[in-house]
Protein backbone atom coordinates (compact mmCIF):
# COMPACT_ATOMS: atom_id res chain seq x y z
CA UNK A 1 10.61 -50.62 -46.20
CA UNK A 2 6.76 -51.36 -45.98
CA UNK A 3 6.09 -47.86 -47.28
CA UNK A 4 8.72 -47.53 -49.99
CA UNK A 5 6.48 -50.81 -51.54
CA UNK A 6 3.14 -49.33 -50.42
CA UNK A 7 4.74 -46.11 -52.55
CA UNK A 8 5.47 -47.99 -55.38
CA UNK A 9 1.76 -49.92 -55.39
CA UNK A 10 0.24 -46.47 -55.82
CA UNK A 11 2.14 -45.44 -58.32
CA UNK A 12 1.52 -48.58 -60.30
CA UNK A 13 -1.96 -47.97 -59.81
CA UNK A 14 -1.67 -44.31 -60.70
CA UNK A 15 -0.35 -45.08 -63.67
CA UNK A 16 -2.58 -47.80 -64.74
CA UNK A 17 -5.38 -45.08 -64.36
């Protein structure tokens, strides 16, 4: 579970880039 929401903090930030 604590990785699926680290995955989907990255790709947040990824796409904010």
């Amino acid at each position: 579970m604590l990785l699926y929401q680290d995955s989907c903090l990255m790709t947040a930030f990824i796409l904010g880039l």
